[in-house]
PDB file of N, CA and C in Angstrom:
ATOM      1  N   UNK A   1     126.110 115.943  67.427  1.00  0.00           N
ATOM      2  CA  UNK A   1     126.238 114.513  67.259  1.00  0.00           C
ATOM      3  C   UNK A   1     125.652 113.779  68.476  1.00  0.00           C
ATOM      4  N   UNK A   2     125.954 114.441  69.500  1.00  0.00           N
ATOM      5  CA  UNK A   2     125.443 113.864  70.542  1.00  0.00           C
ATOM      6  C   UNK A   2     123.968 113.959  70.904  1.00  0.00           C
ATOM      7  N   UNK A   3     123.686 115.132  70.521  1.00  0.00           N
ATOM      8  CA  UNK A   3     121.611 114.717  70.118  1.00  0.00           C
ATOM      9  C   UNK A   3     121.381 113.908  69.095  1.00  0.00           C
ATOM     10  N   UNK A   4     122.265 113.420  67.988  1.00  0.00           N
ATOM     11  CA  UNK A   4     121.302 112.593  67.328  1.00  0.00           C
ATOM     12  C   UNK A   4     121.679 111.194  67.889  1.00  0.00           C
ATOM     13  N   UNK A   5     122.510 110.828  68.545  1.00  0.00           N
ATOM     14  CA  UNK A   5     122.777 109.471  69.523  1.00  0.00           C
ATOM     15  C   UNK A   5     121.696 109.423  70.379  1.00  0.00           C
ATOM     16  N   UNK A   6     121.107 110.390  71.207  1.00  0.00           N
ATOM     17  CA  UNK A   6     120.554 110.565  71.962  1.00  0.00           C
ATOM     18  C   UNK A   6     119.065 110.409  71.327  1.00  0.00           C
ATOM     19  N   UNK A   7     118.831 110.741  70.441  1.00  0.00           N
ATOM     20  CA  UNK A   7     117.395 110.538  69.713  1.00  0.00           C
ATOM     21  C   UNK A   7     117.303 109.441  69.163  1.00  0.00           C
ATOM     22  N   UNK A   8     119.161 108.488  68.759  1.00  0.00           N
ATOM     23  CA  UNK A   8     118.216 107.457  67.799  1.00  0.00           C
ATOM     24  C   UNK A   8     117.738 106.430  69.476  1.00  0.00           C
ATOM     25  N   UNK A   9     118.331 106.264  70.583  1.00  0.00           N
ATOM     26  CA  UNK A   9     118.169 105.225  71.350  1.00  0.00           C
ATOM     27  C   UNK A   9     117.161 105.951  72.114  1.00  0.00           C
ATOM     28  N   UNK A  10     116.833 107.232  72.130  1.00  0.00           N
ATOM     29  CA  UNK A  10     115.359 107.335  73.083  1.00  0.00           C
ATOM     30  C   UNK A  10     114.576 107.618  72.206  1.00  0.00           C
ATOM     31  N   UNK A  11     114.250 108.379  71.123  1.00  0.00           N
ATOM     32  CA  UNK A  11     113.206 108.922  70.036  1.00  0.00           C
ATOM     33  C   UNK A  11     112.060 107.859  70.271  1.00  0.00           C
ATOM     34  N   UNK A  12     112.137 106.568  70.401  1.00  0.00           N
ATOM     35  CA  UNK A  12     110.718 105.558  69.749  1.00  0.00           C
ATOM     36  C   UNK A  12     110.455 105.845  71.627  1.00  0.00           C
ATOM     37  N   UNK A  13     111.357 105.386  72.233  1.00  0.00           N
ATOM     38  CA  UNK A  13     110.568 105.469  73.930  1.00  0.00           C
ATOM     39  C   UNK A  13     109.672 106.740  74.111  1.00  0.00           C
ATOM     40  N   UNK A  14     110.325 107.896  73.817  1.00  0.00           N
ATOM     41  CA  UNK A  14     110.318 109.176  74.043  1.00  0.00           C
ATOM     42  C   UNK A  14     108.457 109.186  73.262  1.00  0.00           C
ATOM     43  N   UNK A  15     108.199 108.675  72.723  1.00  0.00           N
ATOM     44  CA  UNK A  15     107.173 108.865  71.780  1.00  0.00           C
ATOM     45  C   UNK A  15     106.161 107.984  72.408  1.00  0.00           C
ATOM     46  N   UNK A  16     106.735 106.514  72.617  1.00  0.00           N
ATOM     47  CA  UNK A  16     105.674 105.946  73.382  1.00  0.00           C
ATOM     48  C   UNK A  16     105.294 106.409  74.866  1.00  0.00           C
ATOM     49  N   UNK A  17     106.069 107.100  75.548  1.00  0.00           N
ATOM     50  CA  UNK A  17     105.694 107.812  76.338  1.00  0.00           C
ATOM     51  C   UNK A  17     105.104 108.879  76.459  1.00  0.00           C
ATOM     52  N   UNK A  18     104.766 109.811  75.549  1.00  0.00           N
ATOM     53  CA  UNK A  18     104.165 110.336  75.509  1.00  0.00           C
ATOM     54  C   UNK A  18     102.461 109.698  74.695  1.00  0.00           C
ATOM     55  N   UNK A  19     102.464 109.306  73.949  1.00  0.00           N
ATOM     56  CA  UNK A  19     101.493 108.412  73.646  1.00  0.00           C
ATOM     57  C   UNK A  19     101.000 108.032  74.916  1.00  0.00           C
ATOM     58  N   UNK A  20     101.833 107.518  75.817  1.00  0.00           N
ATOM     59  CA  UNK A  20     100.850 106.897  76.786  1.00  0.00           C
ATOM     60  C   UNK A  20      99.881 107.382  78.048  1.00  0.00           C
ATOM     61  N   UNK A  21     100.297 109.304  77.447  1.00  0.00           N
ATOM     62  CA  UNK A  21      99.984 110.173  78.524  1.00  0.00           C
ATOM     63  C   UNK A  21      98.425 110.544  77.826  1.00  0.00           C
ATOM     64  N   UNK A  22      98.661 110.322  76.732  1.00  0.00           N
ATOM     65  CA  UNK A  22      97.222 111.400  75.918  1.00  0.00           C
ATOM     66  C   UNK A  22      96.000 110.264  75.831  1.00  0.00           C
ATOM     67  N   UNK A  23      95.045 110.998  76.717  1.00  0.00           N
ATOM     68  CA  UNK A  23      94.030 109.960  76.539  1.00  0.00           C
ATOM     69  C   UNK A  23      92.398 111.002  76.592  1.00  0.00           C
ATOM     70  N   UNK A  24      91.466 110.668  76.167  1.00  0.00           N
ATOM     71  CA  UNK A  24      90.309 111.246  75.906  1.00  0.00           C
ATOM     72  C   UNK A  24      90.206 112.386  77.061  1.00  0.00           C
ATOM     73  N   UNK A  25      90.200 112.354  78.113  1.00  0.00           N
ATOM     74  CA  UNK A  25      90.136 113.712  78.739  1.00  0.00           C
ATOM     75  C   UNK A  25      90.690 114.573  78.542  1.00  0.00           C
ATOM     76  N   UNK A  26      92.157 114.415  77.622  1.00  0.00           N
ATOM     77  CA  UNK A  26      93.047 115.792  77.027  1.00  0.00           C
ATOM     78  C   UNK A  26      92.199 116.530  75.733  1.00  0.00           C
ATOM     79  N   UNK A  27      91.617 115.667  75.325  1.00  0.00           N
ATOM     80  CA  UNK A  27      91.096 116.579  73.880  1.00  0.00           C
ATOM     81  C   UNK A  27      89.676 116.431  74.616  1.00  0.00           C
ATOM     82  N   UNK A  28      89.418 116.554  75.570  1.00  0.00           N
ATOM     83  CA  UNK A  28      87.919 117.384  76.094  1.00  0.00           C
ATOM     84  C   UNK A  28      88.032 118.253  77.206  1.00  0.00           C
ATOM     85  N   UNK A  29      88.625 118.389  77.200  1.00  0.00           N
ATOM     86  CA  UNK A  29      89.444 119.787  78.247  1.00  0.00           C
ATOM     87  C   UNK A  29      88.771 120.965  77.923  1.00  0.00           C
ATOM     88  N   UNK A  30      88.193 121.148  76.224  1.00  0.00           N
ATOM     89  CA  UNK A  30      87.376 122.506  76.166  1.00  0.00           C
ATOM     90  C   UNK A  30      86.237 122.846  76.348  1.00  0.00           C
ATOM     91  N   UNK A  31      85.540 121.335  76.711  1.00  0.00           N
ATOM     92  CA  UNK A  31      84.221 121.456  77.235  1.00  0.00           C
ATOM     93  C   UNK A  31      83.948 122.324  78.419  1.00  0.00           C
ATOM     94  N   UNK A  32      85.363 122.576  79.265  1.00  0.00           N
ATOM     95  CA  UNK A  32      85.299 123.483  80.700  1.00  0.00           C
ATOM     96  C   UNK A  32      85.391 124.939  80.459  1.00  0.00           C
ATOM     97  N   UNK A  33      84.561 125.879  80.943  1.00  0.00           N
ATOM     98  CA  UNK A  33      85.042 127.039  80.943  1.00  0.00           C
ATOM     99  C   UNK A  33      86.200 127.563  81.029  1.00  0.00           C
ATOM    100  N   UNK A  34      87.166 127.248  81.907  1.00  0.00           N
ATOM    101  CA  UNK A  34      88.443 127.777  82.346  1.00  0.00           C
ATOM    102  C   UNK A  34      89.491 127.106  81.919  1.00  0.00           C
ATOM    103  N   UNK A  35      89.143 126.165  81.049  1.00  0.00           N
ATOM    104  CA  UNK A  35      89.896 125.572  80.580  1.00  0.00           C
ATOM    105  C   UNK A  35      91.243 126.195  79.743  1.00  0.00           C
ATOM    106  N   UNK A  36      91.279 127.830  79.522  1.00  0.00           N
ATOM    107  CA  UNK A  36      92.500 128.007  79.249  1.00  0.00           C
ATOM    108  C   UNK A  36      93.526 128.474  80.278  1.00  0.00           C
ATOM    109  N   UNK A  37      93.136 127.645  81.773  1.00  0.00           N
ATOM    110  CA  UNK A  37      93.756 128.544  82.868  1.00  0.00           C
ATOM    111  C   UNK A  37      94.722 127.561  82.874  1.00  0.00           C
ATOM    112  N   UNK A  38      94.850 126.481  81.938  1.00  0.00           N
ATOM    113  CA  UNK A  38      96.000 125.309  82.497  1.00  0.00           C
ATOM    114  C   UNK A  38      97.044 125.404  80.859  1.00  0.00           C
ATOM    115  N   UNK A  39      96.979 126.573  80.161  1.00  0.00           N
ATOM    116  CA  UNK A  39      97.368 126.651  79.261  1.00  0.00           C
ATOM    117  C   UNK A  39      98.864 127.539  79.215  1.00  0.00           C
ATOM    118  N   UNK A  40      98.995 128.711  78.872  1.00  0.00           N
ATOM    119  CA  UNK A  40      99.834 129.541  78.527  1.00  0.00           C
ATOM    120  C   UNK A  40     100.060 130.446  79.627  1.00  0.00           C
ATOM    121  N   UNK A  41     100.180 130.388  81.101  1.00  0.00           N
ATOM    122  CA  UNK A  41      99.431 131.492  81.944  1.00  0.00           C
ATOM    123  C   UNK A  41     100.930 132.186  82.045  1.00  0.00           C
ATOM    124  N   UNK A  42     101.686 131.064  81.894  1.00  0.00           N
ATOM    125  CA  UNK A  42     103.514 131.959  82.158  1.00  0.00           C
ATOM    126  C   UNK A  42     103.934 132.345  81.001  1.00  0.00           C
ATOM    127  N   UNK A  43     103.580 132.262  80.228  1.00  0.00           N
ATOM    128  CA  UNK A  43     104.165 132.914  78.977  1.00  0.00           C
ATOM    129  C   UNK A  43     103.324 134.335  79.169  1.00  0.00           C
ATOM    130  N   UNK A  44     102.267 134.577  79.163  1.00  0.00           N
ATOM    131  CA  UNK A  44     101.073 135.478  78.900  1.00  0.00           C
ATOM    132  C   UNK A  44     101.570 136.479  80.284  1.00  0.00           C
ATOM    133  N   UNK A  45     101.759 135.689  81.561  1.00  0.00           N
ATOM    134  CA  UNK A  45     102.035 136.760  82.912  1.00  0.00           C
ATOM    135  C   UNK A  45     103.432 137.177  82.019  1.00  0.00           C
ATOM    136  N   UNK A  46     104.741 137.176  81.885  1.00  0.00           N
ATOM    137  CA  UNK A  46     105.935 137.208  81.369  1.00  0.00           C
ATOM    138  C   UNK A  46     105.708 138.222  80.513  1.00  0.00           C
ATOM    139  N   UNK A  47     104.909 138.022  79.602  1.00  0.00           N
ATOM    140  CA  UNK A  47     104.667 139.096  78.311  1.00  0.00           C
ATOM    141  C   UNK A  47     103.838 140.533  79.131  1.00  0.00           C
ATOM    142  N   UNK A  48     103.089 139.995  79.598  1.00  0.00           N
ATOM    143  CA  UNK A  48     102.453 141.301  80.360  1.00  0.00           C
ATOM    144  C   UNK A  48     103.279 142.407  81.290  1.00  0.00           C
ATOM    145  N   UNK A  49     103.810 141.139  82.222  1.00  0.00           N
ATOM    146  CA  UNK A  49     104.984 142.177  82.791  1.00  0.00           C
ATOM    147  C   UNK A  49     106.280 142.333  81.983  1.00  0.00           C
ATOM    148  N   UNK A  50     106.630 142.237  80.704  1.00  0.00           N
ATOM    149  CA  UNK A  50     107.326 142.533  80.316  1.00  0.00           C
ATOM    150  C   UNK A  50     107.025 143.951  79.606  1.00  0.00           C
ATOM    151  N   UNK A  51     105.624 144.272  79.317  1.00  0.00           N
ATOM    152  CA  UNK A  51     104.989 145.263  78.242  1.00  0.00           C
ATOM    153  C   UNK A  51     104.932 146.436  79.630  1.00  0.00           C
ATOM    154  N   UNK A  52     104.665 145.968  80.843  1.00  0.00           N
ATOM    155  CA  UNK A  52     104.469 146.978  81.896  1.00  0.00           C
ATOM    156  C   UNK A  52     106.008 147.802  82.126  1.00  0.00           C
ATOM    157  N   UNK A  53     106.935 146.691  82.002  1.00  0.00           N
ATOM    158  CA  UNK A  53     108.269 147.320  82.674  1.00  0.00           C
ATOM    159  C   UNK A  53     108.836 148.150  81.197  1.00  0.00           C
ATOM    160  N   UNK A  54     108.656 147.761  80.148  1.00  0.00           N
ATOM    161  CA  UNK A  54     108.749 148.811  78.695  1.00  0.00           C
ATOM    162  C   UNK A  54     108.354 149.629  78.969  1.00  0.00           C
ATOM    163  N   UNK A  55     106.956 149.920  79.929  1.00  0.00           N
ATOM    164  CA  UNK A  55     106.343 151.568  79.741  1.00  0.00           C
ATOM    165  C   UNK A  55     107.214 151.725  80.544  1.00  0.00           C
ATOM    166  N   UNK A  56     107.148 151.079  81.926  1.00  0.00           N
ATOM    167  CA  UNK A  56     107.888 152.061  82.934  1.00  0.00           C
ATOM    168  C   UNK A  56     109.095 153.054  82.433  1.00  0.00           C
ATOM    169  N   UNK A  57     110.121 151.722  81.472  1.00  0.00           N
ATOM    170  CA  UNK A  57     111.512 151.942  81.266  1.00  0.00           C
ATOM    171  C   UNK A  57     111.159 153.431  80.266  1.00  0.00           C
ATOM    172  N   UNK A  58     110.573 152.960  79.461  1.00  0.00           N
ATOM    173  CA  UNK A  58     110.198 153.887  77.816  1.00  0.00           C
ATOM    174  C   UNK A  58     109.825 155.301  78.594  1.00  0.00           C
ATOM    175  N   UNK A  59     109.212 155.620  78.875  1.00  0.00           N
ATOM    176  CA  UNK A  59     108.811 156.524  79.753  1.00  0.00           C
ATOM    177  C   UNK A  59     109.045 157.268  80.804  1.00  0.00           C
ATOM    178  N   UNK A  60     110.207 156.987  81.164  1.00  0.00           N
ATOM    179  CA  UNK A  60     111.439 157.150  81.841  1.00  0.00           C
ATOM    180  C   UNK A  60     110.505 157.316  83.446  1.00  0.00           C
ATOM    181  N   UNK A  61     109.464 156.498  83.586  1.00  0.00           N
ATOM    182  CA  UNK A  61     108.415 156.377  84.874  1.00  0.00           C
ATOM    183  C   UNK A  61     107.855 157.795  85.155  1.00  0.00           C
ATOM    184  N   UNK A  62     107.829 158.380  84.113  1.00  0.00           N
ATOM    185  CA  UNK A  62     106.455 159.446  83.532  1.00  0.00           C
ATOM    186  C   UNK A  62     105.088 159.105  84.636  1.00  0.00           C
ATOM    187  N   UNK A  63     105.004 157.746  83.755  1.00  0.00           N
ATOM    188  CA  UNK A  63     103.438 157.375  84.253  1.00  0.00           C
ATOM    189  C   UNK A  63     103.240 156.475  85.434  1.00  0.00           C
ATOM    190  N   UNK A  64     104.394 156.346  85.857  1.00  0.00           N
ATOM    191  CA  UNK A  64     104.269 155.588  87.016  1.00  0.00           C
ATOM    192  C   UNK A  64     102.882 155.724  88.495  1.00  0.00           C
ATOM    193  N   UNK A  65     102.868 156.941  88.899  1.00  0.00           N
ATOM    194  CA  UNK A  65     102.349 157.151  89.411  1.00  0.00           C
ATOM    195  C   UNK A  65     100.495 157.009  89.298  1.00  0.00           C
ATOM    196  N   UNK A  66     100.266 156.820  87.558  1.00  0.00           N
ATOM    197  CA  UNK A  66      99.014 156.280  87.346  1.00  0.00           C
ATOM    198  C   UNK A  66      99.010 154.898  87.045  1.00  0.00           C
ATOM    199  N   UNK A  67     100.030 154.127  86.569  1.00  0.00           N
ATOM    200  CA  UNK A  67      99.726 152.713  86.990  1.00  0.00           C
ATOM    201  C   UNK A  67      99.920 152.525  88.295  1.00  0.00           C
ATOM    202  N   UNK A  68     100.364 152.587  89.119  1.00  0.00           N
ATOM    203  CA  UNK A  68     100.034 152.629  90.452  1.00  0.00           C
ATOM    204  C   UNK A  68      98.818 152.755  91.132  1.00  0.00           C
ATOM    205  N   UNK A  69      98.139 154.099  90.890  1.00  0.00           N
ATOM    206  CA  UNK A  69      96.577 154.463  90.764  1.00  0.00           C
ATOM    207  C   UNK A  69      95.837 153.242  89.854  1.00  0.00           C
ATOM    208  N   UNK A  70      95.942 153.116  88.880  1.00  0.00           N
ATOM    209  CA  UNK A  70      94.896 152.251  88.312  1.00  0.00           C
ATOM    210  C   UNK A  70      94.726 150.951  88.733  1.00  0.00           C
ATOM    211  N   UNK A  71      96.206 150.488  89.543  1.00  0.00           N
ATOM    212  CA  UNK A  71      96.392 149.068  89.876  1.00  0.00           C
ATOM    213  C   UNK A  71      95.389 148.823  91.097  1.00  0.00           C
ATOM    214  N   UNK A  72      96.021 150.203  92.146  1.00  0.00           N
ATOM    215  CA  UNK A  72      95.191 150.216  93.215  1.00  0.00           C
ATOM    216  C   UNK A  72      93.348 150.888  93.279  1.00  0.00           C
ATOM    217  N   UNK A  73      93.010 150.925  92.368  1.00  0.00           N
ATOM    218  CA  UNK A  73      91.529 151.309  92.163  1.00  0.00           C
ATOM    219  C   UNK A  73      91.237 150.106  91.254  1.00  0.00           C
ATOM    220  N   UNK A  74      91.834 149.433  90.802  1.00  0.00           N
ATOM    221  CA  UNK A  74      91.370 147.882  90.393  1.00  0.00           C
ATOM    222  C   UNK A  74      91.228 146.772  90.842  1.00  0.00           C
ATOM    223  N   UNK A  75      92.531 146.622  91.997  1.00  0.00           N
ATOM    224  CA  UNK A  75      92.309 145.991  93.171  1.00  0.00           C
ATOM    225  C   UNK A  75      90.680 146.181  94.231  1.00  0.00           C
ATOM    226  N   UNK A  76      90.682 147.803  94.625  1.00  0.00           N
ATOM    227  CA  UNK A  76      89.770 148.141  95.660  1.00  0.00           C
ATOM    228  C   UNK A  76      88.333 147.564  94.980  1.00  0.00           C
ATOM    229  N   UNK A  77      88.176 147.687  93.426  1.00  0.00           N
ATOM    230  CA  UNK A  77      86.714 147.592  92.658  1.00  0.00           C
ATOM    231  C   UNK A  77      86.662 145.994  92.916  1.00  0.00           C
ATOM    232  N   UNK A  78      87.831 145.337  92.428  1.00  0.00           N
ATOM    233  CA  UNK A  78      87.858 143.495  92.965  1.00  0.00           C
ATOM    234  C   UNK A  78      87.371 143.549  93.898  1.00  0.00           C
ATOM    235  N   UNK A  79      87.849 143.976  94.917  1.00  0.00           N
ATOM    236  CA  UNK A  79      87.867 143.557  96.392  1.00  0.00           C
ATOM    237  C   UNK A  79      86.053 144.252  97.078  1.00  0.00           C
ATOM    238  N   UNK A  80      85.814 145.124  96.568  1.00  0.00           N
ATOM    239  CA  UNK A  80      84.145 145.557  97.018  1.00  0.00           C
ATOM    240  C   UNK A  80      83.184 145.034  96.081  1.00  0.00           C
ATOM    241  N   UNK A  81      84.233 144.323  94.939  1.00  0.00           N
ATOM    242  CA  UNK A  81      82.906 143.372  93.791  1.00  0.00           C
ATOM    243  C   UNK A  81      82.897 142.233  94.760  1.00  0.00           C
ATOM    244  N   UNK A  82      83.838 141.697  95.563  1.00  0.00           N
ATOM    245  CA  UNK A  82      83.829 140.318  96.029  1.00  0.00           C
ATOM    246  C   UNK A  82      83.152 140.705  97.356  1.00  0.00           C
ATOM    247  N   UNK A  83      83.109 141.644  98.095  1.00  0.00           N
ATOM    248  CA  UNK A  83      82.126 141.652  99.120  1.00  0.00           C
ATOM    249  C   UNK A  83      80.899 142.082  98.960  1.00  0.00           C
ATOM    250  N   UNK A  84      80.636 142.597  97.613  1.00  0.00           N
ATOM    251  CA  UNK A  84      79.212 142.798  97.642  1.00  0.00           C
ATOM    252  C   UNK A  84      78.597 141.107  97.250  1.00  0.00           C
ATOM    253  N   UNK A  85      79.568 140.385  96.389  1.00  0.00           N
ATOM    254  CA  UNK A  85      79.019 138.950  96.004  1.00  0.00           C
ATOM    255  C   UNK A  85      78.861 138.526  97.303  1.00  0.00           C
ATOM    256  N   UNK A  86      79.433 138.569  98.377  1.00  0.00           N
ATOM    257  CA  UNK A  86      79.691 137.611  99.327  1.00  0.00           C
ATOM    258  C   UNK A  86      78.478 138.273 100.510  1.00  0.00           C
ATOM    259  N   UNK A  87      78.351 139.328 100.648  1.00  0.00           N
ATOM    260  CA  UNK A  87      77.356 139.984 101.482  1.00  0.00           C
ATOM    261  C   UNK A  87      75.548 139.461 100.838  1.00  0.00           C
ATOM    262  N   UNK A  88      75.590 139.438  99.586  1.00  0.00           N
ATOM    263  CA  UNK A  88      74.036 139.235  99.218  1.00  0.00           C
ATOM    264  C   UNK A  88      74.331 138.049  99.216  1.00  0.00           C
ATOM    265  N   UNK A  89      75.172 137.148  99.361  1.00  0.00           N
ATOM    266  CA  UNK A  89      75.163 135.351  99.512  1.00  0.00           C
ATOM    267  C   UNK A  89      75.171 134.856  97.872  1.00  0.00           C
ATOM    268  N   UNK A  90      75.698 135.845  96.675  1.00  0.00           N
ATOM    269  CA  UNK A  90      75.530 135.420  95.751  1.00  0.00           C
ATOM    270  C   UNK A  90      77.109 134.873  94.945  1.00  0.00           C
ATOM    271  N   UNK A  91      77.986 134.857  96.070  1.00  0.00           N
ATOM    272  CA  UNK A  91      79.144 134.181  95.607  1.00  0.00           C
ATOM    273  C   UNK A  91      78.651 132.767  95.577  1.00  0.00           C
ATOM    274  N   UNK A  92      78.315 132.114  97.123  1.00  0.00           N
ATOM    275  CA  UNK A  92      78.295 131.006  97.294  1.00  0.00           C
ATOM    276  C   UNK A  92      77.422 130.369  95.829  1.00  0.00           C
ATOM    277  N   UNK A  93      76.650 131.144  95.294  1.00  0.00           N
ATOM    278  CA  UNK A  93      75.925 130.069  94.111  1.00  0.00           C
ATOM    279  C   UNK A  93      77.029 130.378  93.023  1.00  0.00           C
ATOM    280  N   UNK A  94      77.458 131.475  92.822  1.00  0.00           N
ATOM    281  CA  UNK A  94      78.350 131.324  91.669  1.00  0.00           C
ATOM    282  C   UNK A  94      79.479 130.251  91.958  1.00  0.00           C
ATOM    283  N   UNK A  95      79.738 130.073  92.742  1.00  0.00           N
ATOM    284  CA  UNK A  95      81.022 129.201  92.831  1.00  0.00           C
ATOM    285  C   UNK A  95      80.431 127.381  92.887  1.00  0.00           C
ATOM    286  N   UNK A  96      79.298 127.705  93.336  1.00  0.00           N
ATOM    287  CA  UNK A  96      78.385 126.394  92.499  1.00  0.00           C
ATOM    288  C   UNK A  96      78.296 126.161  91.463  1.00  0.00           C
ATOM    289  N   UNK A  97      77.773 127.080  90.660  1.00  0.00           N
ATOM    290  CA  UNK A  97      77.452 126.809  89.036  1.00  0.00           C
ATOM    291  C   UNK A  97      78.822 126.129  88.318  1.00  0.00           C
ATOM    292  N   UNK A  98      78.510 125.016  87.885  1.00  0.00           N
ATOM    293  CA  UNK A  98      78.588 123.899  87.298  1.00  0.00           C
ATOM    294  C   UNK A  98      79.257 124.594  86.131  1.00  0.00           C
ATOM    295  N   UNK A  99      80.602 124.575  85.678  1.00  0.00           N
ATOM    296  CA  UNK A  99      81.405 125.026  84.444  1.00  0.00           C
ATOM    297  C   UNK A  99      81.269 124.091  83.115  1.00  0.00           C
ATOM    298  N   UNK A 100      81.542 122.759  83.566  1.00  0.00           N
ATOM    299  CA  UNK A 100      81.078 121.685  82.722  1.00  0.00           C
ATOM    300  C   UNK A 100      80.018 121.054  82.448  1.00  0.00           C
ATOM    301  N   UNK A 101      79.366 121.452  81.440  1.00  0.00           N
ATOM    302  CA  UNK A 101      77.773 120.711  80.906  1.00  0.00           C
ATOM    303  C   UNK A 101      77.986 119.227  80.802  1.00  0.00           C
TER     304      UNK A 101
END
């Protein structure tokens, strides 16, 4: 009862306020490449580490010792992809290039 009190005296505000947030740059947001980085990222991290700690659990940490390995040989491949970008000077243009046409 007390949410629908609460909806009949805010519902029309509640609406014009939001109305007053949405304006043409929200529905062109997909013109950007990365544009799904402002989207779902905590639901999606949450689900991921939730599917990681299932194996661990499921598996009674069987495999632990190769996600561990794979984490840390995925890290090291990041980390010598980003110094080889950064050694031939070819980060600095990627991080130029222009996402939005």
């Amino acid at each position: 009862m007390a949410t629908w009190i609460l909806l009949h005296f805010f519902l029309i505000w509640l609406s014009n306020l939001e109305a007053s947030y949405i304006d043409d740059r929200t529905w062109q947001r997909q013109a950007s490449a990365l544009y799904w980085m402002d989207s779902d990222w905590i639901q999606t991290l949450a689900a991921g580490l939730g599917i990681v700690l299932f194996e661990l659990w499921d598996g009674r940490f069987r495999h632990c010792g190769k996600m561990f390995l794979i984490a840390g040989a995925s890290a090291l491949i990041g980390w010598l992809l980003q110094l080889l970008l950064t050694s031939t000077g070819l980060l600095q243009h990627l991080l130029a290039w222009p996402l939005v046409q």
